[in-house]
N, C-alpha and C. Protein backbone atom coordinates (compact mmCIF):
# COMPACT_ATOMS: atom_id res chain seq x y z
N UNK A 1 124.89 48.79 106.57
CA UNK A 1 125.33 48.86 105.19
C UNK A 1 126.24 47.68 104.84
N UNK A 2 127.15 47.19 105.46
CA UNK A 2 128.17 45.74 105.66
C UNK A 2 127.23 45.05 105.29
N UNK A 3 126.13 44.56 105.83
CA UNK A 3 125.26 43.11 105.31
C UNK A 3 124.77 43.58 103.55
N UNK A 4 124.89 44.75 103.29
CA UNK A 4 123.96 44.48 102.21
C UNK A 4 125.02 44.80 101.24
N UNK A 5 126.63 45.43 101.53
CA UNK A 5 127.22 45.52 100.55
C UNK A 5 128.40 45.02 101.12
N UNK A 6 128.70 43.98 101.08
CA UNK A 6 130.35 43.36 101.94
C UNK A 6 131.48 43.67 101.30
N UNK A 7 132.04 44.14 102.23
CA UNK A 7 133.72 44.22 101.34
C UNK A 7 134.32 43.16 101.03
N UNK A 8 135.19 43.95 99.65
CA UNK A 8 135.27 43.43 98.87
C UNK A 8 136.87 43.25 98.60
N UNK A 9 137.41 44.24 98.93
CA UNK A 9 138.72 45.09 99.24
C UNK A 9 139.72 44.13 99.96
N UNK A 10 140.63 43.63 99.36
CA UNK A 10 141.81 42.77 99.86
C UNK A 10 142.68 43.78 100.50
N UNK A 11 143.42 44.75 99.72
CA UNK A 11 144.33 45.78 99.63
C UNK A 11 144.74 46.40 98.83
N UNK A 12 144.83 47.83 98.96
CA UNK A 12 144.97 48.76 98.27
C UNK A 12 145.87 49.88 98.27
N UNK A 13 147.29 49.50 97.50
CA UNK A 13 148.02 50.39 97.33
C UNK A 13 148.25 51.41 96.41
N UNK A 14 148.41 52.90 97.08
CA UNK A 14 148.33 54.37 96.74
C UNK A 14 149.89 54.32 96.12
N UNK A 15 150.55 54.45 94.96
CA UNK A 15 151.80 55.07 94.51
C UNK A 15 151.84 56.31 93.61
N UNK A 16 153.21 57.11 94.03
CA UNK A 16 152.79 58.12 93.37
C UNK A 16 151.88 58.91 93.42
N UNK A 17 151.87 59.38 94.93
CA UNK A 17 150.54 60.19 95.40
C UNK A 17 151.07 61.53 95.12
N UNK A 18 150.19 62.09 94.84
CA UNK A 18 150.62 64.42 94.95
C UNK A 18 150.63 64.43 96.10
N UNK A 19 151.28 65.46 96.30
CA UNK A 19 151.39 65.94 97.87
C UNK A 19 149.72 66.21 98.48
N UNK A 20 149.32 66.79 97.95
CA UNK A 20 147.98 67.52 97.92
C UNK A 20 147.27 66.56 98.33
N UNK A 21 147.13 65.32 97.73
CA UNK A 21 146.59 64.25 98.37
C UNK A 21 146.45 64.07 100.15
N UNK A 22 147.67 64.27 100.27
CA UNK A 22 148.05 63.58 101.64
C UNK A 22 146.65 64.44 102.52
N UNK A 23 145.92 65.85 102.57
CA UNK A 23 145.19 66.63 103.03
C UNK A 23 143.98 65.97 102.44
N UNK A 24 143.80 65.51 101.51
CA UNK A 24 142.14 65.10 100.65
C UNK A 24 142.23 63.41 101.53
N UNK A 25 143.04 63.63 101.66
CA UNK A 25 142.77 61.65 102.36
C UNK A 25 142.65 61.20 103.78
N UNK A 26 143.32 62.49 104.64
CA UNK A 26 142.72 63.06 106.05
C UNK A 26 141.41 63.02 106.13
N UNK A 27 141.10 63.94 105.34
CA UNK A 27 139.30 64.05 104.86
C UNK A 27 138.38 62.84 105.36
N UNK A 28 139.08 62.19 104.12
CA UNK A 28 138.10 60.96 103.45
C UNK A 28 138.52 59.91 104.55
N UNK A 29 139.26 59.60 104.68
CA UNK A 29 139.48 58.31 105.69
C UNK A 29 139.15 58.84 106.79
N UNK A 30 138.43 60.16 107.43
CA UNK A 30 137.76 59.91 108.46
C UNK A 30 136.69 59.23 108.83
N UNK A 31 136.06 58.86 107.03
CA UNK A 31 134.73 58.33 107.26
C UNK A 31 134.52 56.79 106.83
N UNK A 32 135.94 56.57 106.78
CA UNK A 32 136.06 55.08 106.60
C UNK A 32 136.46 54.20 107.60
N UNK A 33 135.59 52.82 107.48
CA UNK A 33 135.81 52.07 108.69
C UNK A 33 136.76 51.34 108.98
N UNK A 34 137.43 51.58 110.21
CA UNK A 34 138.79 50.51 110.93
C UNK A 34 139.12 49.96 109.95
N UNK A 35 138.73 48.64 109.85
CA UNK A 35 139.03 47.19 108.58
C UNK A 35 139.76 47.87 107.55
N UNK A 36 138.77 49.11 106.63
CA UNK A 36 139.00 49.67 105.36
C UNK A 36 140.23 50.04 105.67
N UNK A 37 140.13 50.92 106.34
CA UNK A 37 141.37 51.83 106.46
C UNK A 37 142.79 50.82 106.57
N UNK A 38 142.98 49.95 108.12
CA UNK A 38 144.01 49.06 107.11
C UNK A 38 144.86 48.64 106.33
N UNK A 39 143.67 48.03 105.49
CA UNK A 39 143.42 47.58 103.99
C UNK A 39 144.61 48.92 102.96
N UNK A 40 144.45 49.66 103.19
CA UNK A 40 144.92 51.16 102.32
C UNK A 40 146.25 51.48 102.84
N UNK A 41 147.40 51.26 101.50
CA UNK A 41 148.48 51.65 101.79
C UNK A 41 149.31 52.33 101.32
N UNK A 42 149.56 53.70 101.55
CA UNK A 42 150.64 54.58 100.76
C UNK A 42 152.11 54.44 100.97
N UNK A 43 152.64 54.16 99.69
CA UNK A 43 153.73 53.74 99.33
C UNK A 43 154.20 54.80 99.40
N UNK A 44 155.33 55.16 100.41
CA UNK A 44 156.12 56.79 100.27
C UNK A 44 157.19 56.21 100.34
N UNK A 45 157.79 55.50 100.61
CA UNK A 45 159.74 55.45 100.74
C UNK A 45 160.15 53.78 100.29
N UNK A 46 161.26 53.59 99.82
CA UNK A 46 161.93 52.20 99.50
C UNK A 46 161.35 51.33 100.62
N UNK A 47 161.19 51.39 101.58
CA UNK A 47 160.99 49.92 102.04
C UNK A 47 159.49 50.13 101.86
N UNK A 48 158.08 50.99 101.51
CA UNK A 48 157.11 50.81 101.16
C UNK A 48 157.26 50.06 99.97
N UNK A 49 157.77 50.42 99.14
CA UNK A 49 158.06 49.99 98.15
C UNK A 49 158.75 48.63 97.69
N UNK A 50 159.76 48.21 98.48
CA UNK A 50 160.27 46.89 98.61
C UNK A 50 158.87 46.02 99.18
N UNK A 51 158.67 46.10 100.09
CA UNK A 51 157.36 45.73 100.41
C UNK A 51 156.20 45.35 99.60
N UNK A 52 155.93 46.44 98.87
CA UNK A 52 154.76 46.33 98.21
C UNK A 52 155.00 45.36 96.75
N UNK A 53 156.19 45.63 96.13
CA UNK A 53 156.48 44.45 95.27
C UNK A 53 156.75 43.00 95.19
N UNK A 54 157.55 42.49 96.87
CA UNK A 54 157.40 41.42 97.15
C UNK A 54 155.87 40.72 97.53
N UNK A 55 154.83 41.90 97.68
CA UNK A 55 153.76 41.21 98.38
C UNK A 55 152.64 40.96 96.83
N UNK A 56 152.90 42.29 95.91
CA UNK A 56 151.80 41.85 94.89
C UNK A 56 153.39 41.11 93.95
N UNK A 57 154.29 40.48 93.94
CA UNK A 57 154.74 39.82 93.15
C UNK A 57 155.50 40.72 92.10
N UNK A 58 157.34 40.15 92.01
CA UNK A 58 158.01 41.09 90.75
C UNK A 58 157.49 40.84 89.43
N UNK A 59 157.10 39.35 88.88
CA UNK A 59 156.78 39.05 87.84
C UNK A 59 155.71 39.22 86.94
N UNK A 60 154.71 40.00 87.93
CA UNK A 60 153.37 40.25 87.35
C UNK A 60 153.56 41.63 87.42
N UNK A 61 154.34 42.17 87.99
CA UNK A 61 154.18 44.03 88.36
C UNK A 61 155.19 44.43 87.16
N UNK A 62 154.56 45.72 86.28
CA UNK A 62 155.08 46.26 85.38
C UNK A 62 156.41 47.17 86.21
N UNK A 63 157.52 47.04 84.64
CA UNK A 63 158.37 47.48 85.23
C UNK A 63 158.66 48.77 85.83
N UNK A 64 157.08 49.85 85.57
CA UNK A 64 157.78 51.22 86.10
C UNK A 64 157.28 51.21 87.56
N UNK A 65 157.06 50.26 87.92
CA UNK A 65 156.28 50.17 89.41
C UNK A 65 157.46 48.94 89.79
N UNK A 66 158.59 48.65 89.33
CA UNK A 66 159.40 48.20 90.26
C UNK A 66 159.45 46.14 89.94
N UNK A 67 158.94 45.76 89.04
CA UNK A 67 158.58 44.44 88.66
C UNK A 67 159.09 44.20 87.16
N UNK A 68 158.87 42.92 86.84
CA UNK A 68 159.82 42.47 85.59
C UNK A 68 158.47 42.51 84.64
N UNK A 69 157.54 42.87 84.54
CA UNK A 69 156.50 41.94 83.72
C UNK A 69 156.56 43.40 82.61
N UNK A 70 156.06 42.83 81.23
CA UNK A 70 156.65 43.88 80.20
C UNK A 70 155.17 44.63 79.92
N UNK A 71 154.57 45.75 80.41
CA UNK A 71 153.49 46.37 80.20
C UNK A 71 153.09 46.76 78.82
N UNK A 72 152.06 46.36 77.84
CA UNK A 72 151.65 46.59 76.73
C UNK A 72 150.18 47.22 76.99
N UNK A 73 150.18 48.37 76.88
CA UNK A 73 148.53 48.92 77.25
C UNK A 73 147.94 48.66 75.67
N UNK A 74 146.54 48.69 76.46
CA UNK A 74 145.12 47.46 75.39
C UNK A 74 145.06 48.44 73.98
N UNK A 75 145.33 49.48 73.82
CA UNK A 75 145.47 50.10 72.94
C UNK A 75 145.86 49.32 71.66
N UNK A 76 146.97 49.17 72.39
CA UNK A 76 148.71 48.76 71.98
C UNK A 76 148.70 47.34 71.41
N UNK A 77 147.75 46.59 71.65
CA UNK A 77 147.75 45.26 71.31
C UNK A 77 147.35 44.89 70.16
N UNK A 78 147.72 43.96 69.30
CA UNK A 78 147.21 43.78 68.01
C UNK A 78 147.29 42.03 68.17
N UNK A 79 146.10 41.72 67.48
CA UNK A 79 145.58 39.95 67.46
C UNK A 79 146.17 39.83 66.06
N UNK A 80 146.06 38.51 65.54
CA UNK A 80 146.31 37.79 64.30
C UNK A 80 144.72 37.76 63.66
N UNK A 81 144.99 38.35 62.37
CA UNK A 81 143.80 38.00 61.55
C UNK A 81 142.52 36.24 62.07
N UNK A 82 141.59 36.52 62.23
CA UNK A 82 141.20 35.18 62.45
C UNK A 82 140.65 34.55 61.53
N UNK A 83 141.14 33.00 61.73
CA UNK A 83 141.54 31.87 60.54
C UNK A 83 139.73 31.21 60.73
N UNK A 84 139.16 31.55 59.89
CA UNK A 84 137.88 30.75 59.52
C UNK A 84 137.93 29.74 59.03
N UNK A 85 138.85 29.05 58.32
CA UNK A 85 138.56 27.62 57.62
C UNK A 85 138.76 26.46 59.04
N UNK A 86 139.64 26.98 60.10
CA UNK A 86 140.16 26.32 61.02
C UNK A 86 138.93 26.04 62.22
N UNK A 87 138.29 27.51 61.41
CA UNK A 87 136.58 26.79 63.02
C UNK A 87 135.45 26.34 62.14
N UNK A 88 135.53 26.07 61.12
CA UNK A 88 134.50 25.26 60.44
C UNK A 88 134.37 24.02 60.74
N UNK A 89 133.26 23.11 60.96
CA UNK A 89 132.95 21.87 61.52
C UNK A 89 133.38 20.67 60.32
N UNK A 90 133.73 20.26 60.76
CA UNK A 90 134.04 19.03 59.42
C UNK A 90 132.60 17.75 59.81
């Protein structure tokens, strides 16, 4: 299955897991391979957490995950009317 679908998966951090989780992921990561597994990291205590922000970066990570960057969800966003006289060809 590797040759025909290669991973793809850099790393993958879990925050803010339910408890409940921790039993559904026993499960599932039995059937995932070495490499994957890895790859997969649950953030449970401050130094997961110190960790995990120095590694994906403070400035890009929104601030409720511990980073400076100011989160606006796509909803939320509004463009400027667009200026048609300005893309007309002269």
């Amino acid at each position: 299955m590797q040759a025909y679908y290669p991973e793809r998966l850099v790393k993958l951090y879990i925050l803010h897991m339910p408890r409940f989780f921790v039993s559904v992921w026993r499960m599932v990561s039995r059937f995932l391979e070495k490499a994957t597994l890895e790859k997969v990291v649950i953030v449970t205590n401050e130094e997961e957490q110190k960790d995990f922000v120095k590694e994906v970066g403070e400035e890009v990570l929104p601030e409720e995950y511990g980073g400076q960057a100011k989160f606006v969800a796509l909803q939320d966003v509004t463009l400027p009317p667009l200026d048609y006289e300005s893309l007309e060809m002269e």
